[in-house]
C-alpha atoms as a PDB file:
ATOM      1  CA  UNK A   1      51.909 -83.834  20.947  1.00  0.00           C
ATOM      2  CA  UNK A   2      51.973 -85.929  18.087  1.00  0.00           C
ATOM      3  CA  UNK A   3      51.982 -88.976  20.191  1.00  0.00           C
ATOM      4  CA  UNK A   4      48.768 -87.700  21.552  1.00  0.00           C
ATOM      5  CA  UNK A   5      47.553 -86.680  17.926  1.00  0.00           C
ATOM      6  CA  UNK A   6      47.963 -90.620  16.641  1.00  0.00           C
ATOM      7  CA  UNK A   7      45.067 -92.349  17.462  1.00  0.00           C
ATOM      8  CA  UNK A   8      42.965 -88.889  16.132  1.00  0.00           C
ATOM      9  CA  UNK A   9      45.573 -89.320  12.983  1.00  0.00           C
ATOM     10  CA  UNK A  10      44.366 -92.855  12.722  1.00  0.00           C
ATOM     11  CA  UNK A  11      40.100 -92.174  13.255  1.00  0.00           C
ATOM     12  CA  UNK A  12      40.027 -89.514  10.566  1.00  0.00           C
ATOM     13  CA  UNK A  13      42.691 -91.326   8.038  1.00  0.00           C
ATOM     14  CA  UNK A  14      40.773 -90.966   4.629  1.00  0.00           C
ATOM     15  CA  UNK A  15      38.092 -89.429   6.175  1.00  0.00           C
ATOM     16  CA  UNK A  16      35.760 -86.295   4.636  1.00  0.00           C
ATOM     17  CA  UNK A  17      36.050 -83.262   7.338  1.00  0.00           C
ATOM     18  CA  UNK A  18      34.283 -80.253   6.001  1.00  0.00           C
ATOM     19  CA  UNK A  19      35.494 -76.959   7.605  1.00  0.00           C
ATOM     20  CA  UNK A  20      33.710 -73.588   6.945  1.00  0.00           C
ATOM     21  CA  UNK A  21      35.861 -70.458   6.856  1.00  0.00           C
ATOM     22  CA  UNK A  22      34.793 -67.637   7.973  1.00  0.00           C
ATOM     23  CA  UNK A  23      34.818 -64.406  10.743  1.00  0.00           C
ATOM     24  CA  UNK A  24      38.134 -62.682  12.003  1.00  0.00           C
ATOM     25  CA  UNK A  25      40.309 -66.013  10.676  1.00  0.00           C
ATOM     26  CA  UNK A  26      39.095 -64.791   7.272  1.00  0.00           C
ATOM     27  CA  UNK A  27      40.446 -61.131   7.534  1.00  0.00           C
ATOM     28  CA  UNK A  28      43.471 -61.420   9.972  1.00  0.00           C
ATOM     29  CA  UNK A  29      46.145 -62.435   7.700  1.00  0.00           C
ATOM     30  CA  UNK A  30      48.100 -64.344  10.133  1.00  0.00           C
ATOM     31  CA  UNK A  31      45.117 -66.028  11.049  1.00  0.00           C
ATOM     32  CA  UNK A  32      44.311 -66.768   7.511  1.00  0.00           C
ATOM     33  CA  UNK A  33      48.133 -67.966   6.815  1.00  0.00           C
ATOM     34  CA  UNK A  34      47.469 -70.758   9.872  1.00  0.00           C
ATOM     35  CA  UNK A  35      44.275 -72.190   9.028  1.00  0.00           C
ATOM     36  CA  UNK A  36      45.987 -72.977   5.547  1.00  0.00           C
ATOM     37  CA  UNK A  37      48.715 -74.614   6.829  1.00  0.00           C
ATOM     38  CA  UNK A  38      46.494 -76.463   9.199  1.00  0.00           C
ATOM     39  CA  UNK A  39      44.681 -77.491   6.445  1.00  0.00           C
ATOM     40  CA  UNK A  40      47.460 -78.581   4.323  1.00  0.00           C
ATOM     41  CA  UNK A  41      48.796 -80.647   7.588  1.00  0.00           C
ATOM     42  CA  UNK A  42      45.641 -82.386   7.634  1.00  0.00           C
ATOM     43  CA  UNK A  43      45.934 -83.581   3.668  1.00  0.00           C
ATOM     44  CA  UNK A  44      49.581 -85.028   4.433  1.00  0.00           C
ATOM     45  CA  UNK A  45      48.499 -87.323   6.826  1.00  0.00           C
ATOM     46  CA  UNK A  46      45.418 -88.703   5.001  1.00  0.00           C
ATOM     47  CA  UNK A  47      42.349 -86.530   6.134  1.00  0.00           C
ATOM     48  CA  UNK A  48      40.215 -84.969   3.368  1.00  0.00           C
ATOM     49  CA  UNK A  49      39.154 -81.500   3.605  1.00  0.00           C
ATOM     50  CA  UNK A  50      36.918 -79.766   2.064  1.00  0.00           C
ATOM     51  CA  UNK A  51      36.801 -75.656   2.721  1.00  0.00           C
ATOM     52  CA  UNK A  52      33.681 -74.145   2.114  1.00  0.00           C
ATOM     53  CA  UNK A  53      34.017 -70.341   2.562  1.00  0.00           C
ATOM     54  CA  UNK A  54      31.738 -66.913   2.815  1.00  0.00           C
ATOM     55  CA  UNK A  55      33.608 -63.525   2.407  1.00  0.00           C
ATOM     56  CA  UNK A  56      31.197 -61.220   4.285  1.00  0.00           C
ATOM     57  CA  UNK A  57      33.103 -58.336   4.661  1.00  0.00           C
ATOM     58  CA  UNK A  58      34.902 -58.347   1.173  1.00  0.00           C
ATOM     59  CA  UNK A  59      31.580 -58.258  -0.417  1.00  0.00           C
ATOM     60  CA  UNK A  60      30.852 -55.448   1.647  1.00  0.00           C
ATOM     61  CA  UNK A  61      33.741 -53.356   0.331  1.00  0.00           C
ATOM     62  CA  UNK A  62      32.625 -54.023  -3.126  1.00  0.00           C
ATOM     63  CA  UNK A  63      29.282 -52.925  -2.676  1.00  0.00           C
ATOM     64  CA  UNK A  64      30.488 -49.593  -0.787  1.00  0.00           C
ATOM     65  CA  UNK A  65      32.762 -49.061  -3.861  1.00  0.00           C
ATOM     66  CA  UNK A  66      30.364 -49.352  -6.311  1.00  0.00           C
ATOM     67  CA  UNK A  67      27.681 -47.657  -4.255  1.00  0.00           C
ATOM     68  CA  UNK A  68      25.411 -50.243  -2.966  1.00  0.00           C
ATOM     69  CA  UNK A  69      23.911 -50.231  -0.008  1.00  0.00           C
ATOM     70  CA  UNK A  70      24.435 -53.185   2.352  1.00  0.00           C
ATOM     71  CA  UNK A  71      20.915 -54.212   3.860  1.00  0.00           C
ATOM     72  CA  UNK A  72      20.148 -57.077   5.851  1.00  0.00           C
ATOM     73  CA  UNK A  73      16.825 -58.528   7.469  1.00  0.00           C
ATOM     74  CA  UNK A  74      16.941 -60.704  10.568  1.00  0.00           C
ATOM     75  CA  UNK A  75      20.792 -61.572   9.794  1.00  0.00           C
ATOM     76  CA  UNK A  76      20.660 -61.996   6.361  1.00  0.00           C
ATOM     77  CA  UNK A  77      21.624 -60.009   3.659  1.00  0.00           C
ATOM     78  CA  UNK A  78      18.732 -58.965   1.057  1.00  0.00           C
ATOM     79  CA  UNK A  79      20.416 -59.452  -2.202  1.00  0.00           C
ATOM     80  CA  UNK A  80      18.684 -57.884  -5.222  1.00  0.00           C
ATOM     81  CA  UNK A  81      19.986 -58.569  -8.646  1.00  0.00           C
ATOM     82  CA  UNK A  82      23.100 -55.630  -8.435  1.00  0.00           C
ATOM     83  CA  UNK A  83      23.996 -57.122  -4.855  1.00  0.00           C
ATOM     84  CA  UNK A  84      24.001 -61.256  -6.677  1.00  0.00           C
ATOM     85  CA  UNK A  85      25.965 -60.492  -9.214  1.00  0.00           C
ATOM     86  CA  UNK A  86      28.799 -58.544  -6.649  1.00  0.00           C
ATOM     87  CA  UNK A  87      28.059 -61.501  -4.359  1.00  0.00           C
ATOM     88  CA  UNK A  88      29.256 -64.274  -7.506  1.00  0.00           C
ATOM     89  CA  UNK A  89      32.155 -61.695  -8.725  1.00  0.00           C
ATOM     90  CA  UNK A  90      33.609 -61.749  -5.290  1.00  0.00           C
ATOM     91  CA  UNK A  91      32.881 -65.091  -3.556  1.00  0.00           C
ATOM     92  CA  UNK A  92      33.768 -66.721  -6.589  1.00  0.00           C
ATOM     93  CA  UNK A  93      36.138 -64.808  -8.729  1.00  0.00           C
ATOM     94  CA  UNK A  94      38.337 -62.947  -5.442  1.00  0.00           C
ATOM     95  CA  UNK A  95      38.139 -64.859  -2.036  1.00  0.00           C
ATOM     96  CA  UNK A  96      37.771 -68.628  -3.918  1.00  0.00           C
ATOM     97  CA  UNK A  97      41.374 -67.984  -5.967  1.00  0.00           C
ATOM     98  CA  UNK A  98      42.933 -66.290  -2.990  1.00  0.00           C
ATOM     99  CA  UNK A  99      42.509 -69.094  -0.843  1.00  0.00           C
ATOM    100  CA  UNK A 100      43.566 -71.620  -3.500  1.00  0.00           C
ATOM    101  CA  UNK A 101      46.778 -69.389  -4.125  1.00  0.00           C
ATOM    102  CA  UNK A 102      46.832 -69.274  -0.343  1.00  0.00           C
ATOM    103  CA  UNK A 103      47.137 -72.963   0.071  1.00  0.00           C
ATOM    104  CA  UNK A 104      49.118 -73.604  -3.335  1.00  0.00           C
ATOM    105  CA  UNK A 105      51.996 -71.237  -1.252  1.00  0.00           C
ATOM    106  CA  UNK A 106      51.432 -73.709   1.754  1.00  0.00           C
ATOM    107  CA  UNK A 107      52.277 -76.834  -1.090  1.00  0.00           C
ATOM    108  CA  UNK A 108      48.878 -78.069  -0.933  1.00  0.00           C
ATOM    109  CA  UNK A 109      46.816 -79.047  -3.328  1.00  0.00           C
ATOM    110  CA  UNK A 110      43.541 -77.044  -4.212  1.00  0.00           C
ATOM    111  CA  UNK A 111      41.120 -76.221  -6.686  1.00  0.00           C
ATOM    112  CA  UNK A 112      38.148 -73.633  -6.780  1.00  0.00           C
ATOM    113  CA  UNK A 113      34.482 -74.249  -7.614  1.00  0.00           C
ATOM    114  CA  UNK A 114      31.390 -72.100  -6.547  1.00  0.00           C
ATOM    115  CA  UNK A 115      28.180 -73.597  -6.614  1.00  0.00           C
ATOM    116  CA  UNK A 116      27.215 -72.487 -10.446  1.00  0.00           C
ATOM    117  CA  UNK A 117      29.780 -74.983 -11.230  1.00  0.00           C
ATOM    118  CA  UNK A 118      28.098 -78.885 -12.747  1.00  0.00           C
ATOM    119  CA  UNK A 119      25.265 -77.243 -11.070  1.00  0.00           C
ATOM    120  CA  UNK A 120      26.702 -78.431  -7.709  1.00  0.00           C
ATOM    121  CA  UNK A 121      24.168 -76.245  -5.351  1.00  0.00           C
ATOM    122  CA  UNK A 122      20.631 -75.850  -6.134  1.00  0.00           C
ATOM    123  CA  UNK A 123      18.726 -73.762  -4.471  1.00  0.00           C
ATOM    124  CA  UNK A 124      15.060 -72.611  -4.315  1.00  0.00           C
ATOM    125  CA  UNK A 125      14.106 -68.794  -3.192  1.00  0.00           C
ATOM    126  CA  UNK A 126      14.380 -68.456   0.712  1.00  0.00           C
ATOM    127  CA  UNK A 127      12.079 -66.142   2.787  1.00  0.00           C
ATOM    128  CA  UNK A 128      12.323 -64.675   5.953  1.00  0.00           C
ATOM    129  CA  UNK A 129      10.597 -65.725   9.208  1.00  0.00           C
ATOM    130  CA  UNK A 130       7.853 -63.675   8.952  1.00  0.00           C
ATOM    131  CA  UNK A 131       7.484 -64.437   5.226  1.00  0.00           C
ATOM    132  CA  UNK A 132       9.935 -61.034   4.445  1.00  0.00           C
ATOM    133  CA  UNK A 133      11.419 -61.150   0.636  1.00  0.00           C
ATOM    134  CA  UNK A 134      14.919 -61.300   1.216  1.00  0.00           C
ATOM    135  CA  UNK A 135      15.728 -60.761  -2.834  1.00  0.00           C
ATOM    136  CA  UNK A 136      17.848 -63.600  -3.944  1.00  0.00           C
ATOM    137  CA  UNK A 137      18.764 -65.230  -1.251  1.00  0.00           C
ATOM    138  CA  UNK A 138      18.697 -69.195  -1.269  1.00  0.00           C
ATOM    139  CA  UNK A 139      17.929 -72.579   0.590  1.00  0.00           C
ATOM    140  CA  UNK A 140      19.767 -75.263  -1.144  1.00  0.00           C
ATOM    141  CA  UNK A 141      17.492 -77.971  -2.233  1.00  0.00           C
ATOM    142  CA  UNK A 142      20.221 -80.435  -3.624  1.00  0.00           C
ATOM    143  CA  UNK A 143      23.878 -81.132  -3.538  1.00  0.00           C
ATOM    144  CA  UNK A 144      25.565 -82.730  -6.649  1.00  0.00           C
ATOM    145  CA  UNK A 145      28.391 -83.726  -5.423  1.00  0.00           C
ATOM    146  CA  UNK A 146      30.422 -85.149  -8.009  1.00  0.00           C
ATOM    147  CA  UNK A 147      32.919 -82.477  -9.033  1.00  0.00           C
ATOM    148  CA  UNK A 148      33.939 -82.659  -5.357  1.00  0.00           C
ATOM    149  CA  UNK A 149      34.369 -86.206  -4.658  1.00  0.00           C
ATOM    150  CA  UNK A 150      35.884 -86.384  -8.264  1.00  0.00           C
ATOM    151  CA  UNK A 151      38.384 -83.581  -6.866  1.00  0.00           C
ATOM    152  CA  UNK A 152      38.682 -85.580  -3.537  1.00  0.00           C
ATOM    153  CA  UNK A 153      39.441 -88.745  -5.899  1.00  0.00           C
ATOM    154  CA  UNK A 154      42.205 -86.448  -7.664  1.00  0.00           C
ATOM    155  CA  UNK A 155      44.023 -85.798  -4.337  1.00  0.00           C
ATOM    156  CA  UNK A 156      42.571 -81.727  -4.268  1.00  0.00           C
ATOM    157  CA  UNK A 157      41.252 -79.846  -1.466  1.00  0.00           C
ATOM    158  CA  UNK A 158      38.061 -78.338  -2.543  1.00  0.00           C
ATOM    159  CA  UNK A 159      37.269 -74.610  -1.875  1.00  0.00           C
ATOM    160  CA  UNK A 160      33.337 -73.984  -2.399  1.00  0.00           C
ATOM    161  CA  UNK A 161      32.018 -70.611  -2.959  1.00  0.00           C
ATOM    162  CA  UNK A 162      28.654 -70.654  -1.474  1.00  0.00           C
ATOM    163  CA  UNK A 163      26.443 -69.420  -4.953  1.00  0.00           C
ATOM    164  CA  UNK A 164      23.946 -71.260  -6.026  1.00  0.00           C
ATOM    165  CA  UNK A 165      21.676 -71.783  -9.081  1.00  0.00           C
ATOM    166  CA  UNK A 166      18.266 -73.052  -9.583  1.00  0.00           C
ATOM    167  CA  UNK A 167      16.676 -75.327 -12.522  1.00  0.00           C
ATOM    168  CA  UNK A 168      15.431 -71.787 -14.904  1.00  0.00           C
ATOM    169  CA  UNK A 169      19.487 -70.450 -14.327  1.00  0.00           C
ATOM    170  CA  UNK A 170      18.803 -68.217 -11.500  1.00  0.00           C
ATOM    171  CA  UNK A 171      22.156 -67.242  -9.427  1.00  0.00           C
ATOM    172  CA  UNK A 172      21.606 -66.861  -5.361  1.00  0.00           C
ATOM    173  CA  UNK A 173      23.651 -65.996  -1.954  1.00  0.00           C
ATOM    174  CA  UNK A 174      23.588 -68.631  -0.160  1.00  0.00           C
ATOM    175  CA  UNK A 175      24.454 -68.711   3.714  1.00  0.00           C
ATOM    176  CA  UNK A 176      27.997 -70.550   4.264  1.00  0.00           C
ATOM    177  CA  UNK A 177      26.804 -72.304   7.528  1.00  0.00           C
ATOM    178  CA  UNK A 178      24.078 -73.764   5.658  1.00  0.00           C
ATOM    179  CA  UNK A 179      25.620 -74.946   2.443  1.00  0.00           C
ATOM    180  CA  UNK A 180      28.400 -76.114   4.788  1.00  0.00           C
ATOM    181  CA  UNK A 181      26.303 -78.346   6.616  1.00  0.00           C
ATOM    182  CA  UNK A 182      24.302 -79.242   3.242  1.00  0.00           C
ATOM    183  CA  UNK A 183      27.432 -80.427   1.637  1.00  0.00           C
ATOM    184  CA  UNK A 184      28.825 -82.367   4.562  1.00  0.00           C
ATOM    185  CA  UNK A 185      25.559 -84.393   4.693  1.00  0.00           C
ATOM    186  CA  UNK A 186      25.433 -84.980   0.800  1.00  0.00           C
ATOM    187  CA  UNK A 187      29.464 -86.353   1.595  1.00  0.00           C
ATOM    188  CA  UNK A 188      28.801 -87.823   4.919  1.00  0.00           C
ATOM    189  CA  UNK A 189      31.384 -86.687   6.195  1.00  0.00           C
ATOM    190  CA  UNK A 190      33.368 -87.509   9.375  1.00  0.00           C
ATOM    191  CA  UNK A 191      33.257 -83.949  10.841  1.00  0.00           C
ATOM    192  CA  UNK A 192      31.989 -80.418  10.105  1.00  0.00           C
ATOM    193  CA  UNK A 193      33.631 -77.753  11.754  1.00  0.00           C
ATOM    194  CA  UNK A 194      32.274 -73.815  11.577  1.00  0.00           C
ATOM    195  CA  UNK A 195      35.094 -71.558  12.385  1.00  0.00           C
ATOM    196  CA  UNK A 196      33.586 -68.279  14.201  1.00  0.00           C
ATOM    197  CA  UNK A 197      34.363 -65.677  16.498  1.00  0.00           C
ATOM    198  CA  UNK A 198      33.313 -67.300  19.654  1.00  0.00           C
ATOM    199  CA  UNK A 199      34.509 -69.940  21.644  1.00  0.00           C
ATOM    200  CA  UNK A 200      31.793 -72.005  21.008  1.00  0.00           C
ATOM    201  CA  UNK A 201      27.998 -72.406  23.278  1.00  0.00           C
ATOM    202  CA  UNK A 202      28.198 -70.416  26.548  1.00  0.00           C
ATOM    203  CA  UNK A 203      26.385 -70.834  29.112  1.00  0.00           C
ATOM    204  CA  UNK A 204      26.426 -66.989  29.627  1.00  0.00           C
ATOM    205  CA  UNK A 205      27.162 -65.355  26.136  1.00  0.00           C
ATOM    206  CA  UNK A 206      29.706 -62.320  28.043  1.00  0.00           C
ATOM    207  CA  UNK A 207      31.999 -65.110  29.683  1.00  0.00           C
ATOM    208  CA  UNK A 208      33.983 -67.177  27.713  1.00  0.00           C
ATOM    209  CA  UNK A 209      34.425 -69.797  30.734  1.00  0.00           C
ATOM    210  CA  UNK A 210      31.187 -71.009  30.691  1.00  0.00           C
ATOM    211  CA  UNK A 211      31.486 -73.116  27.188  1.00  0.00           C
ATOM    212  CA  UNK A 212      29.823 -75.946  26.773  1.00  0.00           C
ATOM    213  CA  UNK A 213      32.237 -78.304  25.542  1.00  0.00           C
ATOM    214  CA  UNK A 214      29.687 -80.772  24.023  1.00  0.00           C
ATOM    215  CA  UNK A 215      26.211 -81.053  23.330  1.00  0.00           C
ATOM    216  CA  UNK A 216      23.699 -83.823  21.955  1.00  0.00           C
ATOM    217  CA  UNK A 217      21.565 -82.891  19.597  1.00  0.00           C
ATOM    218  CA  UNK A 218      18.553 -83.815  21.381  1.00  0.00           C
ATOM    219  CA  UNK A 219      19.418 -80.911  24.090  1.00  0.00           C
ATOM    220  CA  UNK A 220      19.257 -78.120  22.036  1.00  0.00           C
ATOM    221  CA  UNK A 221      15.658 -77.346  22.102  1.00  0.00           C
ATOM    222  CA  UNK A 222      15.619 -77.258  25.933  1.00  0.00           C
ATOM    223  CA  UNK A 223      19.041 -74.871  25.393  1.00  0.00           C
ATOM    224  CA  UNK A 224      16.543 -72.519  23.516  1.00  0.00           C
ATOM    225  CA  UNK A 225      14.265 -72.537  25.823  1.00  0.00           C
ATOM    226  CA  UNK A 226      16.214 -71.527  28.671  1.00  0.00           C
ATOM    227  CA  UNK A 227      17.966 -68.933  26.001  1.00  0.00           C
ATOM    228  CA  UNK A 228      21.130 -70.188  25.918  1.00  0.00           C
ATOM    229  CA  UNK A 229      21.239 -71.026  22.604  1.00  0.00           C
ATOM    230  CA  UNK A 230      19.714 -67.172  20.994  1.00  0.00           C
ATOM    231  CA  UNK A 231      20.750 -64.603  18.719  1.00  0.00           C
ATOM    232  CA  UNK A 232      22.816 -65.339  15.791  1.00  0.00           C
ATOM    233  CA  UNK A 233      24.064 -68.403  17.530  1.00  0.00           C
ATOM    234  CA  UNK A 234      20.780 -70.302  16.443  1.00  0.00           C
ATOM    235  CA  UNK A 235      21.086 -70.935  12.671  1.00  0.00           C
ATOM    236  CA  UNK A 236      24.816 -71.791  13.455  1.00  0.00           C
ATOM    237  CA  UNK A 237      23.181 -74.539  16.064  1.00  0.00           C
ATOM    238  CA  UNK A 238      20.720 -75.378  13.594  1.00  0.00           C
ATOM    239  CA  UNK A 239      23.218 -75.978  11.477  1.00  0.00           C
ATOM    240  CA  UNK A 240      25.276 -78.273  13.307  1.00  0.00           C
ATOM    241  CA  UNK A 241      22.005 -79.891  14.757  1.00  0.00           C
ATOM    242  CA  UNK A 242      20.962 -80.977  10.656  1.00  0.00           C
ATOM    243  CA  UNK A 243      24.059 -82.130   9.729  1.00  0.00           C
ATOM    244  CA  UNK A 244      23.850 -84.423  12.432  1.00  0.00           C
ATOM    245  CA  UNK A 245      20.468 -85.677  11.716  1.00  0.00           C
ATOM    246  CA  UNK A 246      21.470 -86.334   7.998  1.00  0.00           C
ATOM    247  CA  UNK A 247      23.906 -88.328   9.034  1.00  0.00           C
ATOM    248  CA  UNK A 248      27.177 -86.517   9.752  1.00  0.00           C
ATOM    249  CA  UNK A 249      28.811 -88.264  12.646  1.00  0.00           C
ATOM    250  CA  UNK A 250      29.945 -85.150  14.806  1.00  0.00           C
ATOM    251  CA  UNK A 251      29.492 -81.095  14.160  1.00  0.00           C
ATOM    252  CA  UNK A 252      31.788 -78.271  16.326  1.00  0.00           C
ATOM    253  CA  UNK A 253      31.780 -74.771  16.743  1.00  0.00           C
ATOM    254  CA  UNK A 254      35.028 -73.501  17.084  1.00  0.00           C
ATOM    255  CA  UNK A 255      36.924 -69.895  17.875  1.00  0.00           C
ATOM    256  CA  UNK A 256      38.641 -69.119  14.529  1.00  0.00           C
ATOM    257  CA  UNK A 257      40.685 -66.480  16.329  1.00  0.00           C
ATOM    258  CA  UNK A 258      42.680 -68.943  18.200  1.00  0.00           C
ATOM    259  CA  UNK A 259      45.778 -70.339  15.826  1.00  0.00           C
ATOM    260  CA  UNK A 260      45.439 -73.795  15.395  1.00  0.00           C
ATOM    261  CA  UNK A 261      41.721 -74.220  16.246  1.00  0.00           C
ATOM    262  CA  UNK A 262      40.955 -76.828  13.435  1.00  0.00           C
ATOM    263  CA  UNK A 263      44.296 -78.665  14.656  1.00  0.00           C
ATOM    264  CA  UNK A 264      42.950 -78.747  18.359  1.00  0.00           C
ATOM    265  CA  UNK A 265      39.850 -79.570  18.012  1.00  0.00           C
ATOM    266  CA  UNK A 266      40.391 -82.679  15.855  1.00  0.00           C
ATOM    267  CA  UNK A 267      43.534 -83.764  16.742  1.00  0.00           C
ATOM    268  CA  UNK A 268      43.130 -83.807  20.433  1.00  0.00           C
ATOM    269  CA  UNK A 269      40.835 -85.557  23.231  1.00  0.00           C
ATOM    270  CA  UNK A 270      39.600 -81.972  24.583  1.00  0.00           C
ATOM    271  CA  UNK A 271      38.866 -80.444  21.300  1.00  0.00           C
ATOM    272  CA  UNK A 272      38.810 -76.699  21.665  1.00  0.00           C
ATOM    273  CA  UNK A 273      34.638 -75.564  20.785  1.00  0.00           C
ATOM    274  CA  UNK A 274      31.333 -77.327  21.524  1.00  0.00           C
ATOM    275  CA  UNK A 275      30.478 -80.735  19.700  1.00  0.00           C
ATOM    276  CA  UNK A 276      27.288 -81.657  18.878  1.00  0.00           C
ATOM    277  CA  UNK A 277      26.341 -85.317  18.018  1.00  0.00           C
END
């Protein structure tokens, strides 16, 4: 195996791969305790991550605590100002220092930032499709990215909490996928990998044989027209389909329920989810 894993050992040596963390990897702990050490593996032989994270259903708990109700339009959760500020005090202040702790255990390296942070994310107010006002919900307009590469420089592994501010101070939720994909453009980076609870594109959604191990970029809007590519699995596509066009060099969809997904799919000729470049 790690014969096989050399030459993939050698192509991503001091290379940028930015993984986002999310789905049943996020809440299963023994999931969770393998994608750190995975992660930790891929600092000690020379890759650089960077984990950018969401925390969907801890947020969710919060709110039920405190007696918020959880709404979302078209996928997305409205966030009005009650819903922001649970969305910073738990992205930021809970999930962000549990994974550093997390990966600290593992003897990595880490350190936690959120978008308020140097300003790192700035985002402008987002609207739905049909022009819906989702609260404070943003699109990020620019990535600063020097408090990462400076923790890169430093020999960290960066975990981004996916809050961002605008120029007047305003805080927002920000989709992970998309500040994922945002920040691996801004660091053009090798790889971005979105951990999920799929395997990946199907060609039919209810059988898990049918993945479509890669993709080029230029298919997908032919893949949407035949439906294959529908549902929530579109702004994950479009995702992986920008970050490509700004210059990332290959995107994947992975199954985050399968231990040692981020392992397979970059250290191995098969991969494990479908690639888009």
């Amino acid at each position: 195996m790690l014969i096989d894993a050399l030459p993939y050992i050698q192509k991503y040596n001091n290379k940028i791969v930015v993984i986002k963390y999310g789905g049943n990897a996020m809440t299963n702990d023994e999931l969770k305790d393998a994608v750190m050490s995975d992660i930790v593996l891929l600092t000690l032989v020379g890759i650089k991550v960077v984990l950018v994270h969401g925390g969907g259903p801890e947020i969710n708990e919060m709110l039920g605590k405190l007696g918020i109700e959880s709404k979302f339009i078209n996928g997305l959760r409205y966030t009005d100002e009650a819903t922001v500020e649970v969305v910073k005090m738990v992205l930021s202040g809970k999930v962000n220092k549990e994974l550093v702790q997390l990966l600290t255990q593992h003897k990595g390296s880490a350190v936690g930032l959120c978008g308020l942070d140097g300003n790192m994310l700035i985002a402008e107010r987002k609207y739905g499709d049909n022009d819906e006002d989702l609260g404070q919900v943003g699109e990020i307009v620019k990535v600063n990215k020097k408090l990462i590469t400076d923790a890169i420089s430093n020999g960290y592994i960066p975990v981004i909490a996916t809050v961002a501010t605008d120029e007047r101070g305003n805080t927002y939720n920000v989709n992970a996928d998309t500040a994922a994909a945002r920040i691996a453009a801004e660091l053009k980076a090798e790889n971005l990998i979105l951990m999920t609870d799929i395997a990946g594109l199907l060609t039919d959604k209810d059988d898990p044989s049918t993945l479509i191990p890669s993709l080029n970029v230029s298919e997908v809007p032919f893949m949407k027209s035949r439906g294959i590519i529908s549902g929530g699995m579109i702004p994950k596509v479009e995702c992986c389909v920008e970050a490509v066009r700004r210059g990332v060099k290959k995107t994947a969809i992975i199954d985050g329920r399968v231990p040692h997904s981020i392992l397979i799919e970059i250290l191995s000729k098969e991969g494990i989810g479908t690639q888009f470049s």
